[in-house]
C-alpha atoms as a PDB file:
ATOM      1  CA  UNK A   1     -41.153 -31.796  23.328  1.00  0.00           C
ATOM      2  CA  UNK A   2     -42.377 -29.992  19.927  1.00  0.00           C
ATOM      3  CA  UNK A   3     -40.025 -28.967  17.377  1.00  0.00           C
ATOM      4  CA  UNK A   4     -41.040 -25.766  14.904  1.00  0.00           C
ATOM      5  CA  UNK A   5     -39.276 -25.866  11.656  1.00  0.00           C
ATOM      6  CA  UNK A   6     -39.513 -23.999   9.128  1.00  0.00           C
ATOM      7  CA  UNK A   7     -41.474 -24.490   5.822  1.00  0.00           C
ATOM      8  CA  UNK A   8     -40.526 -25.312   2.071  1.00  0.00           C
ATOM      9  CA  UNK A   9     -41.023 -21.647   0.766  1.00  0.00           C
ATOM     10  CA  UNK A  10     -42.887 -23.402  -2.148  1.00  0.00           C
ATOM     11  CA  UNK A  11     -44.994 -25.902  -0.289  1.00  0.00           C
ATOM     12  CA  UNK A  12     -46.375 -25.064   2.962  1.00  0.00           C
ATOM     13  CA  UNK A  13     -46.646 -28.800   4.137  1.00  0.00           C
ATOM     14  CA  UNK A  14     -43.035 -30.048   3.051  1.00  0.00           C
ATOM     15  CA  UNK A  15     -39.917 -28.882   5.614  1.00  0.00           C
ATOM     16  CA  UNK A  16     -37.614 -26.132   3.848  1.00  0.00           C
ATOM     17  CA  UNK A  17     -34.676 -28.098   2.563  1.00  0.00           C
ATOM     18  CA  UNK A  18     -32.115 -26.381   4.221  1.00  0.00           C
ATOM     19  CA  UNK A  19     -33.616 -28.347   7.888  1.00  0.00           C
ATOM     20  CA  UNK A  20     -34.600 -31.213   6.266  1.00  0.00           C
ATOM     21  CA  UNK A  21     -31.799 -33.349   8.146  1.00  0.00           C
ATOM     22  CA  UNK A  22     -32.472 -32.035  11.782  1.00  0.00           C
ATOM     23  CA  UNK A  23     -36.249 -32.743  10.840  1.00  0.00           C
ATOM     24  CA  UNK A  24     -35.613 -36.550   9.685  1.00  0.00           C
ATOM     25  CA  UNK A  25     -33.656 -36.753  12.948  1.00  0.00           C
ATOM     26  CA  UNK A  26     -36.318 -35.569  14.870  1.00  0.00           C
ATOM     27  CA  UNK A  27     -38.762 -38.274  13.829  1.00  0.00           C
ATOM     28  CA  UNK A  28     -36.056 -40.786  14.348  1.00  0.00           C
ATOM     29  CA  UNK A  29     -35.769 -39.803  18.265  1.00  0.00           C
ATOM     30  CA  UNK A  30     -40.175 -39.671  18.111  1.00  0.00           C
ATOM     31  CA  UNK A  31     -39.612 -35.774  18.663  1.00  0.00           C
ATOM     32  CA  UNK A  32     -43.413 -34.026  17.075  1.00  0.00           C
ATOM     33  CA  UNK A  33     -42.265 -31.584  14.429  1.00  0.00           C
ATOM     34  CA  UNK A  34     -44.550 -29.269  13.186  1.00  0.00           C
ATOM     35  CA  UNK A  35     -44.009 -26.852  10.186  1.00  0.00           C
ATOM     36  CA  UNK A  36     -44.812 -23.075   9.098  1.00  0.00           C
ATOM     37  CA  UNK A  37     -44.163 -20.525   6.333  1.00  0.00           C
ATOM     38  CA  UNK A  38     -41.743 -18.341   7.610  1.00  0.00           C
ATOM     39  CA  UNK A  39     -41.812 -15.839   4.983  1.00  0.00           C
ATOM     40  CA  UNK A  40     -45.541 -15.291   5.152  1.00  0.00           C
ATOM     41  CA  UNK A  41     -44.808 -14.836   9.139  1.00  0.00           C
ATOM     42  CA  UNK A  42     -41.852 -12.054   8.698  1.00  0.00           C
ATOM     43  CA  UNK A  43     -44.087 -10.367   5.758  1.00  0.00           C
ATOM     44  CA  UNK A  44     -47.653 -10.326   7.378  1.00  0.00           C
ATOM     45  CA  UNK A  45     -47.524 -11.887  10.624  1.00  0.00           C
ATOM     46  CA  UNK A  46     -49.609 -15.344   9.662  1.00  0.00           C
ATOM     47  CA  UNK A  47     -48.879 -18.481  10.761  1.00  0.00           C
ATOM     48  CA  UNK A  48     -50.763 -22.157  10.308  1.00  0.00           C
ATOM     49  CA  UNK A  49     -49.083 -25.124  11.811  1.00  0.00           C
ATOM     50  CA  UNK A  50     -48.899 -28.468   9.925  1.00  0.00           C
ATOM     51  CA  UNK A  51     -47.708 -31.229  11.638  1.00  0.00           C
ATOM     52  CA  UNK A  52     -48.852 -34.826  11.723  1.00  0.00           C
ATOM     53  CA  UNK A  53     -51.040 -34.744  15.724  1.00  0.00           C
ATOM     54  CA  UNK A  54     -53.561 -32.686  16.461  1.00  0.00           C
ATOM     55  CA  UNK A  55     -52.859 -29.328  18.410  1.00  0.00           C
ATOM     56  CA  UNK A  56     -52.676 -30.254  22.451  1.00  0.00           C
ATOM     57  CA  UNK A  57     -55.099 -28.951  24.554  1.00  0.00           C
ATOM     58  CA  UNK A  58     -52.864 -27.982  27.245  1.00  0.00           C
ATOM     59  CA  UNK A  59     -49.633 -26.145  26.954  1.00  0.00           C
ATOM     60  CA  UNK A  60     -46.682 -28.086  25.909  1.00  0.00           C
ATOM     61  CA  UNK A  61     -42.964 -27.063  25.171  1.00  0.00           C
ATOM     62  CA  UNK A  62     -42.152 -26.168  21.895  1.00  0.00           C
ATOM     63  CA  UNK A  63     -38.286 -25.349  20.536  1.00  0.00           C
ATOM     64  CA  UNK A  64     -38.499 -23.462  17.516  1.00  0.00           C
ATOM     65  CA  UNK A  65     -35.200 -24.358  14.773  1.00  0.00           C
ATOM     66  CA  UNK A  66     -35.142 -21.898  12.063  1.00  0.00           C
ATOM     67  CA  UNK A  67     -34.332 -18.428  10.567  1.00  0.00           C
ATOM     68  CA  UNK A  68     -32.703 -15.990  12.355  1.00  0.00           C
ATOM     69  CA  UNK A  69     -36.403 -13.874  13.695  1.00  0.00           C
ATOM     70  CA  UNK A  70     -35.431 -10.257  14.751  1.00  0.00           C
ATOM     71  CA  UNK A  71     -36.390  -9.615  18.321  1.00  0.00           C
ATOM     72  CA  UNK A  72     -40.575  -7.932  17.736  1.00  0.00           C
ATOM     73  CA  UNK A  73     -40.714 -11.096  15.249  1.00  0.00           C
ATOM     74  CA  UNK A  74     -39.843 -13.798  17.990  1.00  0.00           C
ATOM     75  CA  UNK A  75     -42.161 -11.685  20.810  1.00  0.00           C
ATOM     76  CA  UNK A  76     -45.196 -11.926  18.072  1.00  0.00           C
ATOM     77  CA  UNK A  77     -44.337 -15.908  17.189  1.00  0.00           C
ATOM     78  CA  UNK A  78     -44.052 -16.513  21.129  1.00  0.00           C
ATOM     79  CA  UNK A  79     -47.405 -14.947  21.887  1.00  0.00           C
ATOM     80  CA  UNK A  80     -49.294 -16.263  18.806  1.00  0.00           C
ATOM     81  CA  UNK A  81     -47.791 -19.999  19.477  1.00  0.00           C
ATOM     82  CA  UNK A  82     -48.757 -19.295  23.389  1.00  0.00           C
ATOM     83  CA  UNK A  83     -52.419 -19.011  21.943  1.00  0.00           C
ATOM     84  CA  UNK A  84     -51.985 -22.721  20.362  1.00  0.00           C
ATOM     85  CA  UNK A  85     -51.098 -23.982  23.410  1.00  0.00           C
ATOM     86  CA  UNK A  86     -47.738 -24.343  22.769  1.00  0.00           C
ATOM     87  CA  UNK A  87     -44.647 -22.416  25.146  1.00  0.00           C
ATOM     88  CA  UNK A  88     -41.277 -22.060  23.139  1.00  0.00           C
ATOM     89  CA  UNK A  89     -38.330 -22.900  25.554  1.00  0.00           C
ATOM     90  CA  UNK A  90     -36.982 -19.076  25.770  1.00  0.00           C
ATOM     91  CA  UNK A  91     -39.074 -16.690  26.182  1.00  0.00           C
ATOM     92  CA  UNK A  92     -38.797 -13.147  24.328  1.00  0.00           C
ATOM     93  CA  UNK A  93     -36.923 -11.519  27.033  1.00  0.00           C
ATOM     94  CA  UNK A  94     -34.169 -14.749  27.507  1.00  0.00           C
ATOM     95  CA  UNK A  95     -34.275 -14.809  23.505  1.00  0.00           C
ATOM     96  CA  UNK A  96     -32.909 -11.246  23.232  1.00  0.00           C
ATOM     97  CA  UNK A  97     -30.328 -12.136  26.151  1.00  0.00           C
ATOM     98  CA  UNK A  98     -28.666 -14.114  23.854  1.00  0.00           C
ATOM     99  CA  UNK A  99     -29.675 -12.965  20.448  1.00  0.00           C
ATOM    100  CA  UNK A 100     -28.560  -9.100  21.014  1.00  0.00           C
ATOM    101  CA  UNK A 101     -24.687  -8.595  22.629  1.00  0.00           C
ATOM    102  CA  UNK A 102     -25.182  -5.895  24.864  1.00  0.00           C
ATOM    103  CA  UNK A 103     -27.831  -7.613  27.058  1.00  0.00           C
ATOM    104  CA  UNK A 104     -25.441 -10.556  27.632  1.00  0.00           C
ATOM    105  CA  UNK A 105     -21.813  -8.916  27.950  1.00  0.00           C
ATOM    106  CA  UNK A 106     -21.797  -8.266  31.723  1.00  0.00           C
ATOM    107  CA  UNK A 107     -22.351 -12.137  31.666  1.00  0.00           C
ATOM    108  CA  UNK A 108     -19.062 -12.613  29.624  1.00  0.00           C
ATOM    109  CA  UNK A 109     -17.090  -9.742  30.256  1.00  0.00           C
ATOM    110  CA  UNK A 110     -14.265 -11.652  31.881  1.00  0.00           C
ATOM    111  CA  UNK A 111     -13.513 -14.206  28.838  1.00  0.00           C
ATOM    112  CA  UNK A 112     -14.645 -12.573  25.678  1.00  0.00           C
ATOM    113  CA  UNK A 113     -13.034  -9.397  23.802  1.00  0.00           C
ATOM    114  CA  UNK A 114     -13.783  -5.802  25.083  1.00  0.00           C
ATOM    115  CA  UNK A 115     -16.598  -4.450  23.579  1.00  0.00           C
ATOM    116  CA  UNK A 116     -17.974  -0.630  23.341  1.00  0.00           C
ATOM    117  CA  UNK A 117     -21.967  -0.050  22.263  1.00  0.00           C
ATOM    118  CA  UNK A 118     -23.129   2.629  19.965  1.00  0.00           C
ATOM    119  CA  UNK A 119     -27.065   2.190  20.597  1.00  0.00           C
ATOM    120  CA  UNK A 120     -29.465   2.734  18.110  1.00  0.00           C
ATOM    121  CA  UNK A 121     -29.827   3.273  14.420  1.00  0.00           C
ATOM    122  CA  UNK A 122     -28.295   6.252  13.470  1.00  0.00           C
ATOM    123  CA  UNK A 123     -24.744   6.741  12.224  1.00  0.00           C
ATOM    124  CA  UNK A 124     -22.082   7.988  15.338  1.00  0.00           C
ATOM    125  CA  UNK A 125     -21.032  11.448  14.272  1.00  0.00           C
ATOM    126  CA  UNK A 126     -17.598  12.128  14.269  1.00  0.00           C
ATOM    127  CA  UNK A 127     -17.119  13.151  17.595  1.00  0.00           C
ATOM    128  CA  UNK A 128     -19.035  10.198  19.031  1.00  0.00           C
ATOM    129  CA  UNK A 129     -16.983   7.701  16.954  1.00  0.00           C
ATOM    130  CA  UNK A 130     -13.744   9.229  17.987  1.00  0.00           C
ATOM    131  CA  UNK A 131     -15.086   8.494  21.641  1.00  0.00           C
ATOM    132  CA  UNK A 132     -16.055   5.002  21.258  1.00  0.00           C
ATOM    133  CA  UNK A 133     -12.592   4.430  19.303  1.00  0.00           C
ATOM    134  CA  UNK A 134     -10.152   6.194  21.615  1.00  0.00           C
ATOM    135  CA  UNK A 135     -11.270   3.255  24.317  1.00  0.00           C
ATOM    136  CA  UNK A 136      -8.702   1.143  22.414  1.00  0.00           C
ATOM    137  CA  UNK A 137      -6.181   3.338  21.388  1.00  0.00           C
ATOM    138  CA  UNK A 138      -4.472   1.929  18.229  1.00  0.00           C
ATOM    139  CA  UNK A 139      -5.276  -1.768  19.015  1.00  0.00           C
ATOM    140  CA  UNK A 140      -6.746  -3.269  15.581  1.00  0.00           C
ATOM    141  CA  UNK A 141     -10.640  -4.043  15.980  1.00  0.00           C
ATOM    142  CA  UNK A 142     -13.928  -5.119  14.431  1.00  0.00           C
ATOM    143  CA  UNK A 143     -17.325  -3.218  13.843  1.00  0.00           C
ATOM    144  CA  UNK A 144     -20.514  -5.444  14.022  1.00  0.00           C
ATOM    145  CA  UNK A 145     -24.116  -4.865  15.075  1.00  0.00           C
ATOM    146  CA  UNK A 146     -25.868  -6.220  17.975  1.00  0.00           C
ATOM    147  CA  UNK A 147     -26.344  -9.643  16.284  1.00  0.00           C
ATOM    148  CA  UNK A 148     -24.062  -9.664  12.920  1.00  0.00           C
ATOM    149  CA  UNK A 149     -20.835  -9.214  11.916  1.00  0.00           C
ATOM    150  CA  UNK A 150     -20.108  -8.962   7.813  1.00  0.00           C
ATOM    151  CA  UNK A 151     -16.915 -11.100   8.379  1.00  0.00           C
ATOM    152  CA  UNK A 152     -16.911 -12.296   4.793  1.00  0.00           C
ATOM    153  CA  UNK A 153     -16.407  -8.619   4.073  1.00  0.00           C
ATOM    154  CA  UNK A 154     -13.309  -8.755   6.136  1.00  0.00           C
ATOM    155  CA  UNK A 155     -11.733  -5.895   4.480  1.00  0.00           C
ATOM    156  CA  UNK A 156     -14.582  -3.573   3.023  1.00  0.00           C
ATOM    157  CA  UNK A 157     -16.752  -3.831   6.153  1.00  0.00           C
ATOM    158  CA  UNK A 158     -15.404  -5.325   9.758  1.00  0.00           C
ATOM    159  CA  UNK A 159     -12.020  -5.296  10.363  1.00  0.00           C
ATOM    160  CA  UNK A 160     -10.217  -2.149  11.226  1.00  0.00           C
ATOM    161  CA  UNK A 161      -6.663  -2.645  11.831  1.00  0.00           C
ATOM    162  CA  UNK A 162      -5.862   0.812  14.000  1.00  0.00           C
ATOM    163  CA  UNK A 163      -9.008   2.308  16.326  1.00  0.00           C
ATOM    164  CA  UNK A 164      -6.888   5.691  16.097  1.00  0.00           C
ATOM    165  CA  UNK A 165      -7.047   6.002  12.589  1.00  0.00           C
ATOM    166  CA  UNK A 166     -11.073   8.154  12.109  1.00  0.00           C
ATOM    167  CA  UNK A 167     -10.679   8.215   8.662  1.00  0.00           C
ATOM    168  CA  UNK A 168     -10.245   4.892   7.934  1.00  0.00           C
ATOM    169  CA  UNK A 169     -12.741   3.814  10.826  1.00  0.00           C
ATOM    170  CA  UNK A 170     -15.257   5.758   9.115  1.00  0.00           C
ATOM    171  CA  UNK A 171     -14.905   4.361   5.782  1.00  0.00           C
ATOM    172  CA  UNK A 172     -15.691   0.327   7.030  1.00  0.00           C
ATOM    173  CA  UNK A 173     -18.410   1.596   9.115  1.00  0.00           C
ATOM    174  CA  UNK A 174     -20.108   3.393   6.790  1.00  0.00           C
ATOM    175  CA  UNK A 175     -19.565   0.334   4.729  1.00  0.00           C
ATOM    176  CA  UNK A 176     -20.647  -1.565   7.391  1.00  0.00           C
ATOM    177  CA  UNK A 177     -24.196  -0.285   7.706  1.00  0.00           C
ATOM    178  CA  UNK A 178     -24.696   0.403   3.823  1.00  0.00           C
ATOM    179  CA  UNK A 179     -24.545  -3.406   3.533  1.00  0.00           C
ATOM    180  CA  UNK A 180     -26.238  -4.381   6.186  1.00  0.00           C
ATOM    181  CA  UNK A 181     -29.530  -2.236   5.362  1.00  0.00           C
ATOM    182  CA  UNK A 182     -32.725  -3.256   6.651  1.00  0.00           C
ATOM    183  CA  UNK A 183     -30.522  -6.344   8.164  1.00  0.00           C
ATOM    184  CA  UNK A 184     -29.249  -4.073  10.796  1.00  0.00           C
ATOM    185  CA  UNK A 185     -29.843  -4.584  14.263  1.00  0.00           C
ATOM    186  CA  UNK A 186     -29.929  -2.669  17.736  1.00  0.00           C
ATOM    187  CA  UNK A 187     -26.633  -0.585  16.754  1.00  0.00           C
ATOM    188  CA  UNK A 188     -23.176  -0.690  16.452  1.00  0.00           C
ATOM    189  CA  UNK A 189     -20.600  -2.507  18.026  1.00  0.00           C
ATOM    190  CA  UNK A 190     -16.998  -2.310  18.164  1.00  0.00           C
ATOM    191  CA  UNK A 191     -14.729  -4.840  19.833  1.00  0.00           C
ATOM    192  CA  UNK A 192     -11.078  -5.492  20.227  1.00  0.00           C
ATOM    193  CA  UNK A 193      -9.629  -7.714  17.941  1.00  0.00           C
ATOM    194  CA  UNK A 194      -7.715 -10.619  19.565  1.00  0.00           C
ATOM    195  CA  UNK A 195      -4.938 -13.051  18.064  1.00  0.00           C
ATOM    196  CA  UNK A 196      -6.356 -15.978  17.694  1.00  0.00           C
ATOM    197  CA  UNK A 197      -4.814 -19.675  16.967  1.00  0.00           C
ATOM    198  CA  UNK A 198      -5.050 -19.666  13.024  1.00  0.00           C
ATOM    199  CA  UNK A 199      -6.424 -22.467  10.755  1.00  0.00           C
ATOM    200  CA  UNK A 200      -6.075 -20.571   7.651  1.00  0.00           C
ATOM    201  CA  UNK A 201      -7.889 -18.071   5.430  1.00  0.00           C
ATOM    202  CA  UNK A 202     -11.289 -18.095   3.982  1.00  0.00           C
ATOM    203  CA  UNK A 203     -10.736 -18.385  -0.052  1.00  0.00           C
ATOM    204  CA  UNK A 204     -13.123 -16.057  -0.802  1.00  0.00           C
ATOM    205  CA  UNK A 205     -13.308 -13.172   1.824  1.00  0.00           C
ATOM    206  CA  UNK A 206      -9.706 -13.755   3.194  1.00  0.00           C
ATOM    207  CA  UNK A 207     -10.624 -12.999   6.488  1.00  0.00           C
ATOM    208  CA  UNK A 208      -8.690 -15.105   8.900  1.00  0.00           C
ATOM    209  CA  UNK A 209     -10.365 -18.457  10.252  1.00  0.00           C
ATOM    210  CA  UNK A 210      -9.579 -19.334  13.496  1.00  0.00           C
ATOM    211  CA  UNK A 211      -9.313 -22.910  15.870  1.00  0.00           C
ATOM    212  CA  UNK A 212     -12.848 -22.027  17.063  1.00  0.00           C
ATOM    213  CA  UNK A 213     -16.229 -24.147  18.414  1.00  0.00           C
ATOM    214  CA  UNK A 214     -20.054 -24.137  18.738  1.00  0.00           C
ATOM    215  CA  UNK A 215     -21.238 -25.484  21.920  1.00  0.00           C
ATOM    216  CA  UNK A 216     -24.750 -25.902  22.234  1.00  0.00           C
ATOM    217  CA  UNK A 217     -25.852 -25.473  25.976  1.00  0.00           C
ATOM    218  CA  UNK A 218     -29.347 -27.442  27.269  1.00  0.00           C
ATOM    219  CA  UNK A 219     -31.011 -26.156  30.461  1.00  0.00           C
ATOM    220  CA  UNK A 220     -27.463 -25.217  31.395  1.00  0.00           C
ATOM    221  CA  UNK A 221     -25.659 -28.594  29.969  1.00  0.00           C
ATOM    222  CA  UNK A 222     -23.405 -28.588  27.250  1.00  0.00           C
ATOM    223  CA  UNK A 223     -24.900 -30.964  24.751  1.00  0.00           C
ATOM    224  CA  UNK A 224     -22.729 -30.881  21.754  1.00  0.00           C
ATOM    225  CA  UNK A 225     -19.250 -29.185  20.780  1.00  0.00           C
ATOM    226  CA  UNK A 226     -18.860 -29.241  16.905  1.00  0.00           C
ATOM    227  CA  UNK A 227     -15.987 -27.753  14.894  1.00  0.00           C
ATOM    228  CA  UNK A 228     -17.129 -23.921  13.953  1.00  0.00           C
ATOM    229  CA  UNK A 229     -15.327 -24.260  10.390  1.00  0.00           C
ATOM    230  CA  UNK A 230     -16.230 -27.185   8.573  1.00  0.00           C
ATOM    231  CA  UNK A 231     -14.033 -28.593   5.113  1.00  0.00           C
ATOM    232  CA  UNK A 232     -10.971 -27.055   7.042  1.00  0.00           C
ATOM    233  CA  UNK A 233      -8.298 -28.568   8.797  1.00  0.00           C
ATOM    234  CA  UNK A 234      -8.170 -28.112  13.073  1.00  0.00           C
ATOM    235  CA  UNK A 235      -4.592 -28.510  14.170  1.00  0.00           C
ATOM    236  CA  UNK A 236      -5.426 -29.371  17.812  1.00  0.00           C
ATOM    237  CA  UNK A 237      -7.941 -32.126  18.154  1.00  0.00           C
ATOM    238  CA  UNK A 238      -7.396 -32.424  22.030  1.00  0.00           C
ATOM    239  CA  UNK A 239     -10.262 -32.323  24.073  1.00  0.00           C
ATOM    240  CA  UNK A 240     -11.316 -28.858  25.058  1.00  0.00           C
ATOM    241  CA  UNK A 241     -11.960 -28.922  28.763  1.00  0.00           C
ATOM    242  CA  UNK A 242     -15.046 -26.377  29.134  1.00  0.00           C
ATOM    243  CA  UNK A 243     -15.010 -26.477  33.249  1.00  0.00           C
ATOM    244  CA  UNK A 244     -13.729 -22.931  32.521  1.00  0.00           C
ATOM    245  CA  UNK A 245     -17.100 -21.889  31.630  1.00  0.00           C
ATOM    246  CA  UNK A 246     -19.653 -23.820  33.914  1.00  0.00           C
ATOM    247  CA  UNK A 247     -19.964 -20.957  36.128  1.00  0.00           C
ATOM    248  CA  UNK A 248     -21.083 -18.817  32.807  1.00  0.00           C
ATOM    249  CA  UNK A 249     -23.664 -21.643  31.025  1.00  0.00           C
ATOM    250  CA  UNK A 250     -25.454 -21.271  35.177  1.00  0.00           C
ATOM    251  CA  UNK A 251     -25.517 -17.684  34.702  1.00  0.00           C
ATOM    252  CA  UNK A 252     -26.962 -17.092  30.969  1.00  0.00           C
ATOM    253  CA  UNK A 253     -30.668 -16.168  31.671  1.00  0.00           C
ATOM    254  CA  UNK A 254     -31.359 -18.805  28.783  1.00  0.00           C
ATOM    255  CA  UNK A 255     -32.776 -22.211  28.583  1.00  0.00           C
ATOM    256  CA  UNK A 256     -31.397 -23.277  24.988  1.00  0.00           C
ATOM    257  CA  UNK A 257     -28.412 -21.619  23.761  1.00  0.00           C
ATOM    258  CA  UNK A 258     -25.022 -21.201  22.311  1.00  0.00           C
ATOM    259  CA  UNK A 259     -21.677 -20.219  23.208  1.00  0.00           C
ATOM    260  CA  UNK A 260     -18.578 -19.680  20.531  1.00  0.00           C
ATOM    261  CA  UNK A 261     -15.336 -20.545  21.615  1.00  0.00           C
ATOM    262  CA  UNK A 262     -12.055 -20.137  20.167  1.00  0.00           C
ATOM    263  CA  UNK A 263      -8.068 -20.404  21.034  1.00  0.00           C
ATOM    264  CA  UNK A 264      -5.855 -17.715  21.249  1.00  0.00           C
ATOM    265  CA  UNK A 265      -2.402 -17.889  20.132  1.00  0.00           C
ATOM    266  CA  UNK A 266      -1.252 -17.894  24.005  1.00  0.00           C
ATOM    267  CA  UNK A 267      -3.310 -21.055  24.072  1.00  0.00           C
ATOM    268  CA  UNK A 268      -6.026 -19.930  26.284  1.00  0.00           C
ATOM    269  CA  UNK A 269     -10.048 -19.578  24.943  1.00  0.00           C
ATOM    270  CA  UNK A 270     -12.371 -17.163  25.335  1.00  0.00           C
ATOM    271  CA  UNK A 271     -15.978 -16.640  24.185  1.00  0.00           C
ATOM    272  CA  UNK A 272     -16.632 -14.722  21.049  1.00  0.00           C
ATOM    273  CA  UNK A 273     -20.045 -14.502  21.573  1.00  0.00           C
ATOM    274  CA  UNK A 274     -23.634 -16.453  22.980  1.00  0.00           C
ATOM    275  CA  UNK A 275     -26.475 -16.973  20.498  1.00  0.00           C
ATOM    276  CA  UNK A 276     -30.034 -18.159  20.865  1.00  0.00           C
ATOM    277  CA  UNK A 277     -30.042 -22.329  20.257  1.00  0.00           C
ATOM    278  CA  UNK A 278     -33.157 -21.151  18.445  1.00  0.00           C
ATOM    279  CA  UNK A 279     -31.839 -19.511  15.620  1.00  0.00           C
ATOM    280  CA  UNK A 280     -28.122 -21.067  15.513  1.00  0.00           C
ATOM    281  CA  UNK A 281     -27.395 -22.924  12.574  1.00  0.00           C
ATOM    282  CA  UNK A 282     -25.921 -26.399  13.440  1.00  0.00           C
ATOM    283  CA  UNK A 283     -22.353 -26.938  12.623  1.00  0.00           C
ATOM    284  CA  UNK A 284     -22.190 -30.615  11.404  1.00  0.00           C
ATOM    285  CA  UNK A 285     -24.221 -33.200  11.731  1.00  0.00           C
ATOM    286  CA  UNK A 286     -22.574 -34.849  15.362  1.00  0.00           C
ATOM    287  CA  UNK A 287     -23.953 -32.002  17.087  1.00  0.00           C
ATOM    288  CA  UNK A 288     -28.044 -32.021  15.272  1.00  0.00           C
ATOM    289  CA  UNK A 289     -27.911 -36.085  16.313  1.00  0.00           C
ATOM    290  CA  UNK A 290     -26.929 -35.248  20.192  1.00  0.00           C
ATOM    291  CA  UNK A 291     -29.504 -32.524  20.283  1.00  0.00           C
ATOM    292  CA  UNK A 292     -32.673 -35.010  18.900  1.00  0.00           C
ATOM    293  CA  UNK A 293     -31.560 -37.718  21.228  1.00  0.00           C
ATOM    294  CA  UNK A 294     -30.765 -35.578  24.141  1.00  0.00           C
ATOM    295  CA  UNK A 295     -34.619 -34.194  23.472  1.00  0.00           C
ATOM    296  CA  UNK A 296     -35.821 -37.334  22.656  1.00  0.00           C
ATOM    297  CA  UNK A 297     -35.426 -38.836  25.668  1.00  0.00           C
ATOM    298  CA  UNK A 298     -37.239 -36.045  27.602  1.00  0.00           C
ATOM    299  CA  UNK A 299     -40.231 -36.751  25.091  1.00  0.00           C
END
């Protein structure tokens, strides 16, 4: 297995800081690493590999562990990597499963929060907000794109405590796209918000953290379930028991992947969303070591 990482944005040949610990870890397990500039990739479409073997001759898998790559980015790095004889795990379609919420919410319908779609760019109209809000009546919910929330602007630009209030639903979502910009995704989403088990509030945005985990799922096998929210204190440290959602990690049309879970205040979990394993960040440093030794041994 091949591991693409991303490059130090001031030397092309040195890993980006931010990965430097899942790329020492991937030497350790003898997992080839290679490195490229991501910001010359996103800006003009370039990439040069640097790593320390020569480029195979014959295809070999590659997992890429970097920046987030919008969904025409990852199709263009797929193909161009394809032509270096090197196959990233997910292809573009399975990527955008994952990455974009709409093309993976039949798949977790039953245990995640319902969820209405406003596709495209453009801002809903009046009319067609009032009809995507009146699907929850005056339940309190949360606007997002395909891919992003702006949870750490709890208050100015996600969470809107009555659907039936227009006005007010208006106001975050206009707020909501102003911030996001060019960052903005696929389209809108809205989605009920659920009472969750609560570990406190973030100090800065306020918006309420809850008892929630990152499970990172391996040609269908969990792999590593890491504490979402880390420098804050879980109440429950009970095993979570994730037989629940075997029948969904068999179903995701994904080969690397994540799921978010979290506890409601009834006690049960539900999934607040998948993710490509791609493009997730790692949440501690238990979770990086039993993905480099889980790939290591397939090396």
């Amino acid at each position: 297995m091949n591991i693409l990482f991303c490059s130090s944005p001031l030397e092309t040949k040195k890993i980006d800081v931010d990965w430097e610990n899942e790329y020492e870890l991937a030497k350790r397990y003898n997992v080839s690493a290679w490195l490229f500039d991501y910001d010359a990739f996103i800006t003009v479409g370039n990439i040069q590999l640097h790593g320390n073997t020569e480029k195979p001759t014959q295809i070999q898998p590659m997992i890429y562990r970097g920046w987030m790559l919008p969904i025409d980015s990852y199709h263009h790095l797929y193909q161009t990597l394809l032509q270096c004889n090197f196959r990233l795990i997910n292809s573009p379609d399975e990527y955008q499963h994952c990455y974009y919420l709409p093309c993976c919410y039949d798949v977790i319908k039953d245990k995640t929060a319902a969820s209405v779609f406003f596709h495209g760019q453009k801002t809903p109209n009046d009319s067609e907000l009032l009809a995507l809000l009146s699907q929850f009546g005056s339940k309190p919910i949360i606007v997002k794109d395909y891919v992003k929330s702006r949870k750490h602007d709890w208050k100015e630009a996600c969470f809107i405590p009555n659907a039936s209030d227009l006005s007010y639903a208006k106001t975050i979502v206009a707020n909501f796209i102003t911030r996001q910009a060019n960052h903005f995704q696929g389209g809108l989403v809205f989605r009920e918000f659920i009472d969750m088990a609560p570990i406190g509030m973030h100090p800065k945005s306020h918006m309420p953290l809850t008892q929630e985990y990152r499970i990172f799922i391996l040609n269908k096998k969990p792999i590593s379930c890491t504490e979402y929210w880390q420098g804050t204190h879980y109440h429950d440290d009970k095993p979570i028991n994730l037989d629940q959602f075997t029948g969904i990690f068999s179903t995701v049309r994904s080969h690397f992947f994540t799921v978010d879970i979290a506890k409601k205040k009834t006690g049960d979990w539900m999934i607040m969303e998948l993710g490509d394993g791609q493009v997730a960040e790692y949440i501690g440093e238990r979770g990086a070591e039993q993905l480099y030794a889980e790939i290591g041994q397939k090396a």
